[in-house]
Each structure stands twice: as C-alpha cells, then as structure tokens.
Protein backbone atom coordinates (compact mmCIF):
# COMPACT_ATOMS: atom_id res chain seq x y z
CA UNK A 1 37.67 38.22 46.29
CA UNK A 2 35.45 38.21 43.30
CA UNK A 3 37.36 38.95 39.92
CA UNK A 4 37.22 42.89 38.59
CA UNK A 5 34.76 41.74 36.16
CA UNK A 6 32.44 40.25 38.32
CA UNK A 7 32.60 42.80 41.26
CA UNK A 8 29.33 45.49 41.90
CA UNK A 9 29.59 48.98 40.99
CA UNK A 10 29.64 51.37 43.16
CA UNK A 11 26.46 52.63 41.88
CA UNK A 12 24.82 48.94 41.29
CA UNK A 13 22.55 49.25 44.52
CA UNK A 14 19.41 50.46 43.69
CA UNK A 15 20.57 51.34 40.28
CA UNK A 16 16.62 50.07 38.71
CA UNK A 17 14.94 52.73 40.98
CA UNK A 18 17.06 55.20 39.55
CA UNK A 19 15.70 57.85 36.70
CA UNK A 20 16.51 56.31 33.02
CA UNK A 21 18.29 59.36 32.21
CA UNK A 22 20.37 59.74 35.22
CA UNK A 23 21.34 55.73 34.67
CA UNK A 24 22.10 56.53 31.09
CA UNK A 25 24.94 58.96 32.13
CA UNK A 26 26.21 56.24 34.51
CA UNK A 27 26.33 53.65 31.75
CA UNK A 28 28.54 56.87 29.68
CA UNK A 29 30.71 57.15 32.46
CA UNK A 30 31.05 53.49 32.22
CA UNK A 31 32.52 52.97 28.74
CA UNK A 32 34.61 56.23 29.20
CA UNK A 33 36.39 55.03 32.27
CA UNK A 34 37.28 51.98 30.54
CA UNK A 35 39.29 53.55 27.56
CA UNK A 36 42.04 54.29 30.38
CA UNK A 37 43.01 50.56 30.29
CA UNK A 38 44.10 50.41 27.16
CA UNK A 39 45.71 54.18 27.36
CA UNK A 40 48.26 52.52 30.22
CA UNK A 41 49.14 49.35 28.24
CA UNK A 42 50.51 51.61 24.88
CA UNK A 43 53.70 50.09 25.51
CA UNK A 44 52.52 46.26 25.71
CA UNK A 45 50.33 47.27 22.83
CA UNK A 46 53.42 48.71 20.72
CA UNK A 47 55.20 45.19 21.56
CA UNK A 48 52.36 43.03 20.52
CA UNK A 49 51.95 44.92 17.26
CA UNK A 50 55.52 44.00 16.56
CA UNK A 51 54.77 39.96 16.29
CA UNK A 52 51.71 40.78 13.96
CA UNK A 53 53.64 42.36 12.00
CA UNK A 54 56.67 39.75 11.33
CA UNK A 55 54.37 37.35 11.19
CA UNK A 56 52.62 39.13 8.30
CA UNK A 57 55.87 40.54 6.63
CA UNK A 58 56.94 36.95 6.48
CA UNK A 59 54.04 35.36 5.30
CA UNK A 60 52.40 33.59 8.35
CA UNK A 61 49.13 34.13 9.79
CA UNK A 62 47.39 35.98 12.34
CA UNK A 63 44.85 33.67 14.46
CA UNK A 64 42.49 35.69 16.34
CA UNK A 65 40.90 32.95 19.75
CA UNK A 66 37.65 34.30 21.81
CA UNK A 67 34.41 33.38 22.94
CA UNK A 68 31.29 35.76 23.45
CA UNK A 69 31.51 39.32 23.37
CA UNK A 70 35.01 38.65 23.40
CA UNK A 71 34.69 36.90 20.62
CA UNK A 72 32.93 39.97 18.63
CA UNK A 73 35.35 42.03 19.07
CA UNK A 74 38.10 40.01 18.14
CA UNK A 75 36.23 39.11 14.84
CA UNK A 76 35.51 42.69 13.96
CA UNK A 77 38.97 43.64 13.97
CA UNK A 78 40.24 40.26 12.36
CA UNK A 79 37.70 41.28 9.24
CA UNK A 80 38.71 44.90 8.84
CA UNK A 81 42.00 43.81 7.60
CA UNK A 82 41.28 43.02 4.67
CA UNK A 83 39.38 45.89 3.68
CA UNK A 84 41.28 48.73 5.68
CA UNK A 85 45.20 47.26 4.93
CA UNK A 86 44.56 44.71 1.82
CA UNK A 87 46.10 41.54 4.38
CA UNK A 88 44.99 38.33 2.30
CA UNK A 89 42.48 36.49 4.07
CA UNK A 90 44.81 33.57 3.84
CA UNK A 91 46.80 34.82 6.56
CA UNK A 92 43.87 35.63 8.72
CA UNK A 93 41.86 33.06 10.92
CA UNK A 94 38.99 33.50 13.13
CA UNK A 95 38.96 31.08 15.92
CA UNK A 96 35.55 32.15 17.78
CA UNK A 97 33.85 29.67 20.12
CA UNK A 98 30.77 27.98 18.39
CA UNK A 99 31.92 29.20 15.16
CA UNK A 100 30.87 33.16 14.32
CA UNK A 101 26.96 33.65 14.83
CA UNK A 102 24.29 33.53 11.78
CA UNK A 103 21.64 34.49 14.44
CA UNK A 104 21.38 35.91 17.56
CA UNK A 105 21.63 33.08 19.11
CA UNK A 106 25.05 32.90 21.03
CA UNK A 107 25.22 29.77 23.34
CA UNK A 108 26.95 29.89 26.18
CA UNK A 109 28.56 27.08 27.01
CA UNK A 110 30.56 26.52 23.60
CA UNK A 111 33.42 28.64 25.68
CA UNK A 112 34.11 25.20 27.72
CA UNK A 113 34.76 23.05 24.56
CA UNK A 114 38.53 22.97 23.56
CA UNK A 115 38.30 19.75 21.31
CA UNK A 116 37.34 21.74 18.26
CA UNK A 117 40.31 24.45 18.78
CA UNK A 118 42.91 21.90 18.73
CA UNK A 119 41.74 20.73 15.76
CA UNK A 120 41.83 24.78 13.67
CA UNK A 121 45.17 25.15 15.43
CA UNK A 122 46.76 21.74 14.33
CA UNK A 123 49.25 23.47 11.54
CA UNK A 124 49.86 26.40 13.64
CA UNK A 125 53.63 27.18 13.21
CA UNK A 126 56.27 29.00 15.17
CA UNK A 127 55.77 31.94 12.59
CA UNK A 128 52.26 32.89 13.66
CA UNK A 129 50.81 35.38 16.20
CA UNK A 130 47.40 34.22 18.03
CA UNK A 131 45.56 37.38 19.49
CA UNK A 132 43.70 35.55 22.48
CA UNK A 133 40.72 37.88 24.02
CA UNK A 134 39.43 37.09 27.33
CA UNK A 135 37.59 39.50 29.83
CA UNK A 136 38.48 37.22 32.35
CA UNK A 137 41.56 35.46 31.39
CA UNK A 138 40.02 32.24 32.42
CA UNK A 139 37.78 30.78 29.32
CA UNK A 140 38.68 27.68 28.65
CA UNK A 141 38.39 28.04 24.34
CA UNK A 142 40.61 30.50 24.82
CA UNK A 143 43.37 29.33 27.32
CA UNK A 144 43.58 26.15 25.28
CA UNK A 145 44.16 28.13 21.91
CA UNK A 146 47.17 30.00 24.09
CA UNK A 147 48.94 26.49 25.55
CA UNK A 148 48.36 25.45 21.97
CA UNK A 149 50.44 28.17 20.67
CA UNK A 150 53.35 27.99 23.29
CA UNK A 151 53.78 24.32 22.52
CA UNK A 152 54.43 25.54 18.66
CA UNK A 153 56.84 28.05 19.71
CA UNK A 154 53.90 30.91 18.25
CA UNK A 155 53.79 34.29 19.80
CA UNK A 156 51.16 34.70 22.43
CA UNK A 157 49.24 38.08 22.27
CA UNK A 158 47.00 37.91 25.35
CA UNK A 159 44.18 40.32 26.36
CA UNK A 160 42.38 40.23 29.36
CA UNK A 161 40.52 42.98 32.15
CA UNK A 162 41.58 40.44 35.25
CA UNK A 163 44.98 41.15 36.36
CA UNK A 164 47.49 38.08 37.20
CA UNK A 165 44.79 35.50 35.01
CA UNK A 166 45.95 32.44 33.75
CA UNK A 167 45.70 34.12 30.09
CA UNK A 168 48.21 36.75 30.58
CA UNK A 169 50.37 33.98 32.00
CA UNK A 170 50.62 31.86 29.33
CA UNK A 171 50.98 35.04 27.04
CA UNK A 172 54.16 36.29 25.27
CA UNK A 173 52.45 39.38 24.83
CA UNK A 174 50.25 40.02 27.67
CA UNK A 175 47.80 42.89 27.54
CA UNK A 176 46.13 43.43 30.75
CA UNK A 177 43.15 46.10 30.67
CA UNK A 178 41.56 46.16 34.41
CA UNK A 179 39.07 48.05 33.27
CA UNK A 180 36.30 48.89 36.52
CA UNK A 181 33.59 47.11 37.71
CA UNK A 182 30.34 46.97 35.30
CA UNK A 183 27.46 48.82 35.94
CA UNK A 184 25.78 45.84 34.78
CA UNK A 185 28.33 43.14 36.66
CA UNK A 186 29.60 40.72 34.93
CA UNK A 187 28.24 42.15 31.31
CA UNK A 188 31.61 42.73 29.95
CA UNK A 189 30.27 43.47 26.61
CA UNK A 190 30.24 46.89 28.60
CA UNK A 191 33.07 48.70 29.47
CA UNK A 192 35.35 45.56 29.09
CA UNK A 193 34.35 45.29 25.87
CA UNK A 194 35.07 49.02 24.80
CA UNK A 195 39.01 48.56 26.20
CA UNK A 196 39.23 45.12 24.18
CA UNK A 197 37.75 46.83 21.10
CA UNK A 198 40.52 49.91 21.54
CA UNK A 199 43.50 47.74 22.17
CA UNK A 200 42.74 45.44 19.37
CA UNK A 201 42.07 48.76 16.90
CA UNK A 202 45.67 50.08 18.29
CA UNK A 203 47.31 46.87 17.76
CA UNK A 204 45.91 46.14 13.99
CA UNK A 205 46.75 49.90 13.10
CA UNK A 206 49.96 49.56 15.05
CA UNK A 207 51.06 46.63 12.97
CA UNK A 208 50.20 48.49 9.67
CA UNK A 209 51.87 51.30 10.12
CA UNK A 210 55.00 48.63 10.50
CA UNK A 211 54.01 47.14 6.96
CA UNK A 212 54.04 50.56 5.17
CA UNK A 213 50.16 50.90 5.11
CA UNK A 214 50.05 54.17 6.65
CA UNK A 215 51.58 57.51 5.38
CA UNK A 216 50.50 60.87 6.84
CA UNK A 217 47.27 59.18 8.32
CA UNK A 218 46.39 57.84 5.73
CA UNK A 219 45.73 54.32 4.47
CA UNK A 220 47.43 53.80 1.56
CA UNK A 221 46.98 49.84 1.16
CA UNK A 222 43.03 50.34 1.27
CA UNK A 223 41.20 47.75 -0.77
CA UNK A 224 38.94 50.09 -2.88
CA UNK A 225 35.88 48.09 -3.66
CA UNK A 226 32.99 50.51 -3.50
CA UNK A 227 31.84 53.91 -4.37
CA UNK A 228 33.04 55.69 -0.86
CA UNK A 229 36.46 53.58 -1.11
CA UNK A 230 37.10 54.69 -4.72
CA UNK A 231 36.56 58.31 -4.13
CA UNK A 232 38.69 57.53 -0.58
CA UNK A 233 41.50 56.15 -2.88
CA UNK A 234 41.22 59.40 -5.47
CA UNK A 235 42.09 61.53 -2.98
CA UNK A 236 44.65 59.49 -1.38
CA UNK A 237 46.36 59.96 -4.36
CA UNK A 238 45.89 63.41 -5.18
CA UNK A 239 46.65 64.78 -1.50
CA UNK A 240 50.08 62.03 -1.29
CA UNK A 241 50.95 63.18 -4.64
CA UNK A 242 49.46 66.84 -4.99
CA UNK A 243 47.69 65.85 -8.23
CA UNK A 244 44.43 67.01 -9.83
CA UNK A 245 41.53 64.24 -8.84
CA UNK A 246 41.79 63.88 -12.48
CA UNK A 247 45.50 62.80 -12.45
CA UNK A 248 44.88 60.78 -9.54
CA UNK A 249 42.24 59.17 -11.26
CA UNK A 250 44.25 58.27 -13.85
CA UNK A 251 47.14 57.24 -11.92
CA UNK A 252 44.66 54.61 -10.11
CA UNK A 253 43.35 53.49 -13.69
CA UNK A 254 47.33 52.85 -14.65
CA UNK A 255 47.85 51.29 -11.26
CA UNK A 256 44.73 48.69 -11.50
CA UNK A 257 43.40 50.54 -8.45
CA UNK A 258 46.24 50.10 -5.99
CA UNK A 259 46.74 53.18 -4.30
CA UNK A 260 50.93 52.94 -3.31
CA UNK A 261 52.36 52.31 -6.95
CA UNK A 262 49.23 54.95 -8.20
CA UNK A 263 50.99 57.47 -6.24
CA UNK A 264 54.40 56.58 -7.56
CA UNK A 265 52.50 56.74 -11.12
CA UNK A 266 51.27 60.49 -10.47
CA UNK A 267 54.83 61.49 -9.26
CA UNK A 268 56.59 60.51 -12.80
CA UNK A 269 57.69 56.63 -11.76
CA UNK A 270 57.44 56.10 -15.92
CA UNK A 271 55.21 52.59 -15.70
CA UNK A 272 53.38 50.39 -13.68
CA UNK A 273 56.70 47.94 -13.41
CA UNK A 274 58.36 50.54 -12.13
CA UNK A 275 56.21 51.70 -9.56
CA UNK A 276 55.84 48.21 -8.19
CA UNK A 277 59.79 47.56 -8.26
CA UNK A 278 60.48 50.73 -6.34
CA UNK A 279 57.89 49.37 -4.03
CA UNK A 280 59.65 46.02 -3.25
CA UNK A 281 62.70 47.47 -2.99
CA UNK A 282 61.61 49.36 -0.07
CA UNK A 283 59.49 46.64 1.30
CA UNK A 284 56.48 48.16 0.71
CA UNK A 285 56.98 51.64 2.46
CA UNK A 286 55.65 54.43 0.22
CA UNK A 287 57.53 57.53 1.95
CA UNK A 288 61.50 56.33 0.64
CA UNK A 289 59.98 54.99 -2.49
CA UNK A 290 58.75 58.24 -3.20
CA UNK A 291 62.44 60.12 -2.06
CA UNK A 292 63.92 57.57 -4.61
CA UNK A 293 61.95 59.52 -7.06
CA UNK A 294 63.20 62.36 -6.50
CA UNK A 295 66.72 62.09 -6.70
C-alpha cells in the first residue's frame, strides 16, 4: 500500500472537469483537515520543544535538516528566530538540500546526496537538537542528517506525515503528522506542508516560552530593527509595565532597545546594570524579575 502521501483523494477522479470554484473549496478543505495532525501530536510537540530549549539555554545549536518543500518550511521557521526571540544566529544552522534557493529553481534530486550533510554536521555535539522535516520520512538528506545525530549522542526531533517511517524511527523526538491524502497526490507542499509549518511554529514558540521570551503573549525578546518592531517594542513596554508610550520610550532609550531590562527600567529597577542583573538572576524570565521589584 502506497504511503499517505502518495495515496488519491477521494475527490482526485475527475477533479480537472470539476468547476474552478467548487475545486477551490476542495483545496480549503484540504489545508484545514491537515491542521488536525499537528493538534493530536501537542504532547510530542511539548517534548520536542524541551531539547530546543536546553540546547539553547546551554549554548548549543539548533540544526534544522530538509529537502524541498520540506525544506521551506523548516528554513522559515529556523530564520524567524532571530527576529521574533533575539536567538544568535550562531546557534542556528540551516541544513537544506542543495543549499537554500536564489531562484526558483529547486532541483530535485539534491534530496539523494548525503555526502555534503556529513560534512555541515561534522562538529555536531551531544548538546544540539536537529529538527529533521520529512513528508515522507524516507529522504535520504534527511535520514542521514538523523543517523548523524544519534551517532553524536544529539537529540533527534523528527517530523514526518507517514506513520512508522524510517525518520520517526531514528528520532528521539518523533513527530508524526498523518495528515490525508493530497488533492494534488503527492504535492505535499499542500496540506502536508501546512501541518509541518504548524508543528514547527508550536515547537519554536514552545521553546521560547521555556527561555523567558514570552510574558502575557507577548514577545518580550523581539529584536526591534524597524519602524513596526520599534513601535511593537513601545508598547510592549508600556502595556508590561503600565507606562505612558513616552516612559516606555524612554525606558527602551535607557535599555539600548532591549525590551526585558526596558521594562524593569519603567518599573523603578534604578539603572541599566541593574535591570540586566535581576535578569540573570532569574535566567532570563521577566515575570519573577519583575516580583523581585516589588518587594
């Protein structure tokens, strides 16, 4: 029996002589469908999110391994980081088969080749987390990234929409999201791709929220380097710390734009050094920082 991912639709047969509209809604149903998967693995996600985060917290690095669409979505959560949680790009790696695209052009057959992999992973160490994507749990880039790992004692955080693949297997993490057939079969840039995209969004927030980069919904570890951030950052501050935007403003200012000791700053920590301290002491979590304040 075919794989999940390669199976027809149900509504596949004669799907071209259908109206566009009427195939449109079939292609909604699609994606929708697919953000179930990821809905039943919440507690596999939660797990994962846990090795991201020690392997952050303790100064390793996060290696995201895909190929093709797979390989897209990986990469767009791997460079969110940065910007959304202020992770240093030197603990984030992009492993993507073929190296990330400049063009359009996306061969194919790069997904076979494991010689260059084995080279990126070379200094991979017991500390660090791969995050290995793989509709089918089969590509060969990827499974060779995940033996890789294993033999350096690394954890394994394995995604795949094929149940019982050899990904999951070799995972220490494994994420399965058997997400339904494809209305287009085999194009898991579909509704395969939507599940990836939602698991890897819950694991990257997940682990954040573990760092102390979250408070009341809020990202308070943003990287404020444009108009929209600096405004986002502003009022950050002035909602965390019920300030005037003025005050939070200045707070920032004091604070050289970090938002965490900015807030500290607007509640009465009395300098910069201060802020920061009470910061470290609580490893980086904003909420008992600020209930050291106020006692």
């Amino acid at each position: 029996m075919a794989n999940a991912t390669e199976q027809l639709h149900e509504f596949a047969n004669g799907l071209d002589r259908r109206p566009i509209a009427e195939i449109a809604t079939l292609l909604a149903q699609g994606q929708r469908d697919a953000t179930q998967a990821p809905l039943d693995a919440s507690e596999q996600i939660a797990r994962a999110s846990q090795a991201m985060a020690h392997s952050i917290k303790h100064g390793a690095t996060l290696h995201y391994v895909a190929a093709g669409s797979s390989g897209l979505m990986a990469a767009s959560d791997a460079m969110e980081l940065g910007g959304t949680f202020s992770i240093p790009t030197t603990q984030i790696r992009i492993h993507m088969a073929g190296g990330l695209p400049t063009d359009a052009n996306m061969p194919g057959g790069t997904e076979d080749e494991t010689q260059q992999i084995a080279q990126d992973l070379a200094g991979i160490t017991a500390a660090d987390t791969i995050i290995a994507v793989s509709a089918s749990g089969t590509t060969p880039f990827t499974l060779a990234a995940a033996r890789l790992a294993r033999e350096a004692n690394a954890s394994v955080i394995g995604i795949a929409n094929n149940a019982n693949s050899e990904l999951l297997n070799l995972s220490t993490h494994p994420i399965c999201l058997p997400t339904p057939p494809e209305l287009l079969s085999g194009s898991t840039r579909m509704g395969a791709g939507t599940a990836q995209k939602i698991a890897l969004n819950m694991l990257s927030t997940l682990m954040a929220v573990q760092l102390g980069h979250v408070h009341d919904g809020m990202m308070v570890n943003l990287t404020a380097d444009n108009a929209k951030l600096l405004i986002r950052a502003r009022g950050i501050v002035s909602t965390i710390a019920q300030v005037d935007q003025t005050t939070a403003q200045d707070a920032l200012d004091r604070a050289g734009g970090a938002v965490k000791p900015a807030i500290l700053l607007a509640l009465g920590a009395p300098d910069l050094s201060a802020a920061t301290a009470l910061l470290t002491q609580h490893q980086g979590h904003l909420r008992p920082a600020m209930d050291h304040l106020k006692t």
